[in-house]
N, C-alpha and C. Protein backbone atom coordinates (compact mmCIF):
# COMPACT_ATOMS: atom_id res chain seq x y z
N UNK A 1 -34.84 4.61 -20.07
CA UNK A 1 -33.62 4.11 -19.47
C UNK A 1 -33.88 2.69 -18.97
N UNK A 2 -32.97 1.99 -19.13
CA UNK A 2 -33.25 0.31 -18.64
C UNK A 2 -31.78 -0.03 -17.60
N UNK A 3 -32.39 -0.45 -17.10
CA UNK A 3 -30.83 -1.71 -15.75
C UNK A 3 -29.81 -2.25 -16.54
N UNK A 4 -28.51 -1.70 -16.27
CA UNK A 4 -27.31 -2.43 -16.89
C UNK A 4 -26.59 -3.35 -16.01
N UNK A 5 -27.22 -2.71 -14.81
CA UNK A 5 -25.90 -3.50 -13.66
C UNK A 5 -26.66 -3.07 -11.97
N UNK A 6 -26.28 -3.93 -11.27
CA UNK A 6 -27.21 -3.57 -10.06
C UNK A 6 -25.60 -4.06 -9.46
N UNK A 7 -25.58 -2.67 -8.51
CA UNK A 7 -24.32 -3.11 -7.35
C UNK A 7 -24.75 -2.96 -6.04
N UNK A 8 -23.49 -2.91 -5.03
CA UNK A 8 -24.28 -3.11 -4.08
C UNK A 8 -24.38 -1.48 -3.12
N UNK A 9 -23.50 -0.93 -3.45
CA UNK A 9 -23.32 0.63 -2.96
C UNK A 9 -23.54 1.70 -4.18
N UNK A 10 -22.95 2.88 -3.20
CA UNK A 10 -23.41 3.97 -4.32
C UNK A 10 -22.50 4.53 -4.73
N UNK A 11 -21.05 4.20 -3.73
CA UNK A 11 -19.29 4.61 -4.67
C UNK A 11 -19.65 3.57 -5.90
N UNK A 12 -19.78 2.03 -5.66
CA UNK A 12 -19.48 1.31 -6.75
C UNK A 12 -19.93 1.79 -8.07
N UNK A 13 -21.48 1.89 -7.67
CA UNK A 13 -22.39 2.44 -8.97
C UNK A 13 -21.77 3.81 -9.48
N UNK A 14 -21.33 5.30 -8.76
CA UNK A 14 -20.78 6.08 -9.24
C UNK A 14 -19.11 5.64 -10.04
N UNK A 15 -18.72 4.75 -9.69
CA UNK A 15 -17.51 4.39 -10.27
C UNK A 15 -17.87 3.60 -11.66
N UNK A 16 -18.54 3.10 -11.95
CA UNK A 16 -19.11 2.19 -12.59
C UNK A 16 -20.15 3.27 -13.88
N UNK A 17 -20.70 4.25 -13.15
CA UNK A 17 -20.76 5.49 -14.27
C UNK A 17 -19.91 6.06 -14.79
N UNK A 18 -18.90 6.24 -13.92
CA UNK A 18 -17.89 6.98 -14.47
C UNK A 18 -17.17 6.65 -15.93
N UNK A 19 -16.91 4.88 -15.13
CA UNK A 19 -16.15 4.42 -16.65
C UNK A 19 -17.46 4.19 -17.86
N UNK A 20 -18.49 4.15 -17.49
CA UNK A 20 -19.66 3.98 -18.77
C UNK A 20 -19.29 5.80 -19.40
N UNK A 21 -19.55 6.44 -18.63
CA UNK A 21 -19.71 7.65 -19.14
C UNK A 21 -18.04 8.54 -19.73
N UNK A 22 -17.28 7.90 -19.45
CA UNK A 22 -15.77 7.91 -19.79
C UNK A 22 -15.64 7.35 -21.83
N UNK A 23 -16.87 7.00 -22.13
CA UNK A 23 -16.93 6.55 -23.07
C UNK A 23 -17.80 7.00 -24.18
N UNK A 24 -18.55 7.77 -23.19
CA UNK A 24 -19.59 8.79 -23.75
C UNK A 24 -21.22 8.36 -23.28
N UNK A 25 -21.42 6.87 -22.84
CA UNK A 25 -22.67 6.57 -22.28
C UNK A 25 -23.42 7.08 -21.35
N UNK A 26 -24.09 8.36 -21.56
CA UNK A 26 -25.40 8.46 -20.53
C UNK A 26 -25.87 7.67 -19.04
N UNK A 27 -25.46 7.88 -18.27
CA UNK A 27 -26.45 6.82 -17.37
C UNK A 27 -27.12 7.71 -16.29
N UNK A 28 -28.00 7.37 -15.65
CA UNK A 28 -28.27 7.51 -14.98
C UNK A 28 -28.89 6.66 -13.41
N UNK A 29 -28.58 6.82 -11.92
CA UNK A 29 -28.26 5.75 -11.15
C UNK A 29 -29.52 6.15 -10.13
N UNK A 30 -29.91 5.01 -9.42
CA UNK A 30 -31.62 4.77 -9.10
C UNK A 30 -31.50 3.90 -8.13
N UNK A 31 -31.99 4.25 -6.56
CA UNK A 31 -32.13 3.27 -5.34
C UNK A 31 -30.63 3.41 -4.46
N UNK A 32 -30.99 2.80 -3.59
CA UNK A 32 -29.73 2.80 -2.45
C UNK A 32 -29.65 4.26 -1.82
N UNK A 33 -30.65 5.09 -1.71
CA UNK A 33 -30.14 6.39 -1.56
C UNK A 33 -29.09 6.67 -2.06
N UNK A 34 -28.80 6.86 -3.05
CA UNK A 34 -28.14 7.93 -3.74
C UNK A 34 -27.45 9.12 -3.24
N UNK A 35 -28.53 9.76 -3.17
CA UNK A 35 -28.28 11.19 -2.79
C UNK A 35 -28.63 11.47 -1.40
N UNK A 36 -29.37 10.60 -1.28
CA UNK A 36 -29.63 10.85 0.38
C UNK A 36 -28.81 10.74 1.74
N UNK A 37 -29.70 11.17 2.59
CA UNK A 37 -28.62 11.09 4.01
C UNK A 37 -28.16 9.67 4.25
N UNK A 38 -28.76 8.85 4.11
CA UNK A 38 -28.60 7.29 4.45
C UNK A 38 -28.59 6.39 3.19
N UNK A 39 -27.19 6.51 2.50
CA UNK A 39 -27.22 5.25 1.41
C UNK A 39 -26.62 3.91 1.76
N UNK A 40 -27.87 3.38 1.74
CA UNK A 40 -27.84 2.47 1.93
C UNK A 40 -28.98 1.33 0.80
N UNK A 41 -28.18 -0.08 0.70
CA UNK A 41 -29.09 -1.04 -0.04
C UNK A 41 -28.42 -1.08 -1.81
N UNK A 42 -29.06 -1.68 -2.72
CA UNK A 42 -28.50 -2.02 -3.79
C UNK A 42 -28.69 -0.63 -4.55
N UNK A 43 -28.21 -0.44 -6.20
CA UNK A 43 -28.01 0.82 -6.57
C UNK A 43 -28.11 -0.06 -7.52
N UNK A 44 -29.40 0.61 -9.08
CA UNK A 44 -28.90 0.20 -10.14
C UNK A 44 -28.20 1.20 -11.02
N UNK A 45 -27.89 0.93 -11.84
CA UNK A 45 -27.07 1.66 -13.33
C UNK A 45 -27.97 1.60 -14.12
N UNK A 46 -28.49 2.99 -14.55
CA UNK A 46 -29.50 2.76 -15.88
C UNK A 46 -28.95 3.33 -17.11
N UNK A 47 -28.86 3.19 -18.49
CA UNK A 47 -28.15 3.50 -19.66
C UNK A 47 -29.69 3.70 -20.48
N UNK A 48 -29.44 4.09 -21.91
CA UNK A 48 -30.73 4.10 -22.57
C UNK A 48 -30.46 2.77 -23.62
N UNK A 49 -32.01 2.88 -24.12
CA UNK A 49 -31.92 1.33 -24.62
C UNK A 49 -30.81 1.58 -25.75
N UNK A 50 -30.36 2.05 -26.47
CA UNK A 50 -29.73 2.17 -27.76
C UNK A 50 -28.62 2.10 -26.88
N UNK A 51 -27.95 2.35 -26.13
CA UNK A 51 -26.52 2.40 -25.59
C UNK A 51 -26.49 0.87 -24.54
N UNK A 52 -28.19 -0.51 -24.63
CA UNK A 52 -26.72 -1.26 -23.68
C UNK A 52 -26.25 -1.99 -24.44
N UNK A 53 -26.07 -2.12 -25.29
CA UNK A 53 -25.30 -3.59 -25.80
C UNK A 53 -24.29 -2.96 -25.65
N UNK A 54 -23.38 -1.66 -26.09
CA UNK A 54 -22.35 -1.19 -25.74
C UNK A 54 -21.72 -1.11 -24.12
N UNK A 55 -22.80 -0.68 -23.21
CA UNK A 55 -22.09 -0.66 -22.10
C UNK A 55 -22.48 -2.40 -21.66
N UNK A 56 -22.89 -3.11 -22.32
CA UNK A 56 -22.42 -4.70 -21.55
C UNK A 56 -21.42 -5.08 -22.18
N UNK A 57 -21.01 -4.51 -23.55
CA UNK A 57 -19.74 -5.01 -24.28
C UNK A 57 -18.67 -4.41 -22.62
N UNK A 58 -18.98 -3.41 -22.98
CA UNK A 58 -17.98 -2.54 -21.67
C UNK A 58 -17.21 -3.13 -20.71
N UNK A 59 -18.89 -3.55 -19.87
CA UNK A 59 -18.69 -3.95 -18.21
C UNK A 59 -18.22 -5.78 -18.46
N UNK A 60 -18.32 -6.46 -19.85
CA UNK A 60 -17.67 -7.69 -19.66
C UNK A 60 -16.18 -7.56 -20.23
N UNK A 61 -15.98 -6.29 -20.78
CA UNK A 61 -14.12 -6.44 -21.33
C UNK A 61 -13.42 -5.58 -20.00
N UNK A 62 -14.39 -4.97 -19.54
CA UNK A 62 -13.56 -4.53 -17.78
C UNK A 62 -13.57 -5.55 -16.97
N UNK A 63 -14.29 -6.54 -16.78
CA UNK A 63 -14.83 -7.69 -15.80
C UNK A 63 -13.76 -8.63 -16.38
N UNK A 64 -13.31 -9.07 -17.71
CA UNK A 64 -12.18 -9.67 -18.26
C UNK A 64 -10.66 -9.11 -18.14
N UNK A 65 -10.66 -8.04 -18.09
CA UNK A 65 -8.91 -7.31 -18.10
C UNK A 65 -9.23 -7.39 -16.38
N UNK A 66 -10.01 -7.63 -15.37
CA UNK A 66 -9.40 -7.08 -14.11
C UNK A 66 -9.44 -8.53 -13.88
N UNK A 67 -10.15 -9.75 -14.27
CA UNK A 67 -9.67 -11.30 -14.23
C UNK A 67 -8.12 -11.54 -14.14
N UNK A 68 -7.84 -11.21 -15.52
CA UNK A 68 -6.72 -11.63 -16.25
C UNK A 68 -5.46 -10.37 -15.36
N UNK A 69 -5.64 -9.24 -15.73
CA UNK A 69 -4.92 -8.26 -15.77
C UNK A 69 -4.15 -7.98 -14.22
N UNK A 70 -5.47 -7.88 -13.11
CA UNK A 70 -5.29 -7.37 -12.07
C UNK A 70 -4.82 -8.10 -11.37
N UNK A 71 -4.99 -9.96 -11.49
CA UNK A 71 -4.05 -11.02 -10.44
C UNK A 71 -2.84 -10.61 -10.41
N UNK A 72 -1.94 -10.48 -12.38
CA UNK A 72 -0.87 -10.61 -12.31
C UNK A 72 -0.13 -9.33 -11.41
N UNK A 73 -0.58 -8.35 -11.72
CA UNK A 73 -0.23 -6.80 -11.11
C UNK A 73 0.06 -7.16 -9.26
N UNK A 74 -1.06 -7.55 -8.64
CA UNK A 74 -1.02 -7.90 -7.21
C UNK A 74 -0.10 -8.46 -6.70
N UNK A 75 0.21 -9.78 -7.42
CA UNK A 75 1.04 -10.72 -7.47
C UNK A 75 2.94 -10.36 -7.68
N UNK A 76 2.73 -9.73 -8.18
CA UNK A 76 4.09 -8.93 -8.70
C UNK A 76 4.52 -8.25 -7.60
N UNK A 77 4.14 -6.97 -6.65
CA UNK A 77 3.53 -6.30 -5.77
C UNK A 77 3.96 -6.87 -4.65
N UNK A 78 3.07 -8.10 -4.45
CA UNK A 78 3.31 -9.12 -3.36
C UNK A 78 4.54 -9.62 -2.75
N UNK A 79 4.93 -10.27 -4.10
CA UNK A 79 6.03 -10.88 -4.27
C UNK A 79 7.25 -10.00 -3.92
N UNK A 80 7.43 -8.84 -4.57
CA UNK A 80 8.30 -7.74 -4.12
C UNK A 80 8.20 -7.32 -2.66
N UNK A 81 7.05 -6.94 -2.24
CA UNK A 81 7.27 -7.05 -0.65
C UNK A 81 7.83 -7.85 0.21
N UNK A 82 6.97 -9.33 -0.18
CA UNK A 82 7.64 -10.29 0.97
C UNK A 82 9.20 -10.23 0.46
N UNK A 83 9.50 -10.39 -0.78
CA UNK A 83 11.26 -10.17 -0.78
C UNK A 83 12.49 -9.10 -0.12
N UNK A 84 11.43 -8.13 -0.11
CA UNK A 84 11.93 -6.72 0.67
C UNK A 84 11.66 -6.83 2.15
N UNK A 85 10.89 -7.31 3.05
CA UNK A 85 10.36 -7.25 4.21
C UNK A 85 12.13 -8.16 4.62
N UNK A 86 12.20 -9.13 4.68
CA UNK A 86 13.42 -9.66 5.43
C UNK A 86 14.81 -8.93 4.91
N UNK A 87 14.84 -8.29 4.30
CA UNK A 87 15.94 -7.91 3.64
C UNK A 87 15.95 -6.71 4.81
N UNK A 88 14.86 -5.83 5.23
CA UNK A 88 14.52 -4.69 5.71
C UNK A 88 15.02 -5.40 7.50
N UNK A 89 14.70 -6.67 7.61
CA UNK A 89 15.14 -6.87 8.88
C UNK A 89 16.15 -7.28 8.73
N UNK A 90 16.80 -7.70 8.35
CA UNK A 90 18.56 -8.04 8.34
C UNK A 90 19.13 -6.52 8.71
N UNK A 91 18.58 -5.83 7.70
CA UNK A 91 19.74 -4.57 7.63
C UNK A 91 19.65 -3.69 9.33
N UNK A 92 18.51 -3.81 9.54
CA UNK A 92 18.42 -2.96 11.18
C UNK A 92 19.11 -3.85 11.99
N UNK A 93 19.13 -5.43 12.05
CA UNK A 93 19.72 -6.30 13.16
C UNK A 93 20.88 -6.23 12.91
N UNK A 94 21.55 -5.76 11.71
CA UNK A 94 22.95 -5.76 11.87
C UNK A 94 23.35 -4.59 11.94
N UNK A 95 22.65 -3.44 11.97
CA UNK A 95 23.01 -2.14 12.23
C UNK A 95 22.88 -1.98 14.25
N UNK A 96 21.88 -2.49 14.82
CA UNK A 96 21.33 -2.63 15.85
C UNK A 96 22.77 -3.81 16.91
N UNK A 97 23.33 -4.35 15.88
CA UNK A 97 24.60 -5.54 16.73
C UNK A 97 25.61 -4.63 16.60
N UNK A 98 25.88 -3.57 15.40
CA UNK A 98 26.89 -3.22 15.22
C UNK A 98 26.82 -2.10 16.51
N UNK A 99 25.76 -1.37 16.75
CA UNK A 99 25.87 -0.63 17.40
C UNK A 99 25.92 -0.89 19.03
N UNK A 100 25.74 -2.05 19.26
CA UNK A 100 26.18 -2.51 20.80
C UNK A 100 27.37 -3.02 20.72
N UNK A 101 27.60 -4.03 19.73
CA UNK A 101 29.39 -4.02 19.84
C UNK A 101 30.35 -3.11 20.45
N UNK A 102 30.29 -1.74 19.11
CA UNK A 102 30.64 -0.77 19.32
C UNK A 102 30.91 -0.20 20.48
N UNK A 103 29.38 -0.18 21.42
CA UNK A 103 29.44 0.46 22.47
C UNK A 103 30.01 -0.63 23.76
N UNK A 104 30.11 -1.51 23.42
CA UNK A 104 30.85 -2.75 24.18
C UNK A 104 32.33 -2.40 24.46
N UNK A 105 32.79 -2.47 22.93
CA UNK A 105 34.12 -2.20 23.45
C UNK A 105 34.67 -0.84 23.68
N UNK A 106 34.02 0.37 23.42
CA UNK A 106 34.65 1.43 23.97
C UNK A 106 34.08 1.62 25.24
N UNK A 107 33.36 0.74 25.94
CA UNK A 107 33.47 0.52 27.61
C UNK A 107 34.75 -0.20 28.02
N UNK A 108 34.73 -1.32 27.75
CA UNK A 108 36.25 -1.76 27.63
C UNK A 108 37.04 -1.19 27.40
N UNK A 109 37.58 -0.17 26.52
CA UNK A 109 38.92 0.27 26.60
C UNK A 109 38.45 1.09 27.37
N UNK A 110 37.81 2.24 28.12
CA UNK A 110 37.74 3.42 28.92
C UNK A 110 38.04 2.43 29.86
N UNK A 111 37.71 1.34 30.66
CA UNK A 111 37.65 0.93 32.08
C UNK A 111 39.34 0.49 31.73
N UNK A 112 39.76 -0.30 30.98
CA UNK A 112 41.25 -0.32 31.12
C UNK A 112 41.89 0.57 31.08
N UNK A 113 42.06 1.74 30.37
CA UNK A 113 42.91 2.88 30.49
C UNK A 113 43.67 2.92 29.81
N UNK A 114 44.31 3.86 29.10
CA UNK A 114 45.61 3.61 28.62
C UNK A 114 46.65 4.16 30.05
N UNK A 115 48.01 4.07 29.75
CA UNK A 115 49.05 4.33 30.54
C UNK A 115 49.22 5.44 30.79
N UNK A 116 49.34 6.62 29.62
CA UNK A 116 49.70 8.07 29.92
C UNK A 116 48.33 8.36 30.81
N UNK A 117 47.01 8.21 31.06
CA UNK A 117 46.12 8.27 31.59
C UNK A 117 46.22 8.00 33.53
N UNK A 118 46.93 6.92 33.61
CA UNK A 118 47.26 6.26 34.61
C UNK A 118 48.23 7.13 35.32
N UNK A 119 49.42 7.42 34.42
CA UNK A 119 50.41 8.43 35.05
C UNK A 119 49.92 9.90 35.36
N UNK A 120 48.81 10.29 34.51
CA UNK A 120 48.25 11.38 35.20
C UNK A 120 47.78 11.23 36.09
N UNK A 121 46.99 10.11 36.85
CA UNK A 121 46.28 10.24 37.93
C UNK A 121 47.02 9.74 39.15
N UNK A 122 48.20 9.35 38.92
CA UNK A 122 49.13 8.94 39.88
C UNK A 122 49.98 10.34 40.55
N UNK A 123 50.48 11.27 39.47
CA UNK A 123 50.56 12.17 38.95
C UNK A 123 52.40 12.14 39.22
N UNK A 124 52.92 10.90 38.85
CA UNK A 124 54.08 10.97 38.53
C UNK A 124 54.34 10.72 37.04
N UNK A 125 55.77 11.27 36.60
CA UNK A 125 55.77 11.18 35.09
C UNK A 125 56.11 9.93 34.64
N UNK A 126 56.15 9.63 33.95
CA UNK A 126 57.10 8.46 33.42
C UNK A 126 58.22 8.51 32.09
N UNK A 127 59.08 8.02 32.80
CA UNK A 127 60.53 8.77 32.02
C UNK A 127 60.10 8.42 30.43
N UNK A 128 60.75 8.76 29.54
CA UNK A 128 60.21 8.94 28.23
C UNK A 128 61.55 8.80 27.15
């Protein structure tokens, strides 16, 4: 088995098997504690000699599509949020005005009264 790739953890390196071995490549992974209670430190990727030219073809057409591929995706993403974030505050501030208005003026009309209201509490009628 020989070094294809030295990372710096031991998710990376297991992720990094995964897609080698997603392909059918063998590897096997060495240092950083691994398996141990405390991983910690670098982790290499080992493949056998007949399989690296394939897994460096690999790890440089993954290292190229997440260049190219993964800005535009983020970016897209991004862009849609910040467009949605103010849109998201408009709609509560005008739900939030509408609802004190509201409660504005049906204080106002209760404190004025209507008339038949008035004649009840006077408690004369008013001719009709």
């Amino acid at each position: 088995m020989v070094p294809v790739a030295k990372v710096a953890d031991a998710f990376s390196a297991r992720v990094l098997s995964a897609r080698l071995g997603s392909d059918g490549i063998v590897t096997q992974l060495r240092g950083g504690g691994v398996d141990g209670p405390y991983p910690i430190g670098d982790v290499e990727v080992l493949v056998s000699a007949t399989d690296l030219g394939i897994a460096r073809e690999i790890l440089l057409a993954e290292e190229v599509e997440s260049a190219f591929g993964g800005a535009d995706q983020n970016t897209d993403a991004d862009l849609e949020e910040v467009h949605r974030a103010p849109l998201a505050r408009w709609v509560v501030l005008s739900i939030l005005i509408g609802l004190v208005l509201f409660a504005y003026v049906n204080t106002i009309s209760f404190r004025a009264g209507s008339p038949e209201r008035e004649a009840d509490r006077s408690g004369v009628e008013e001719p009709g």
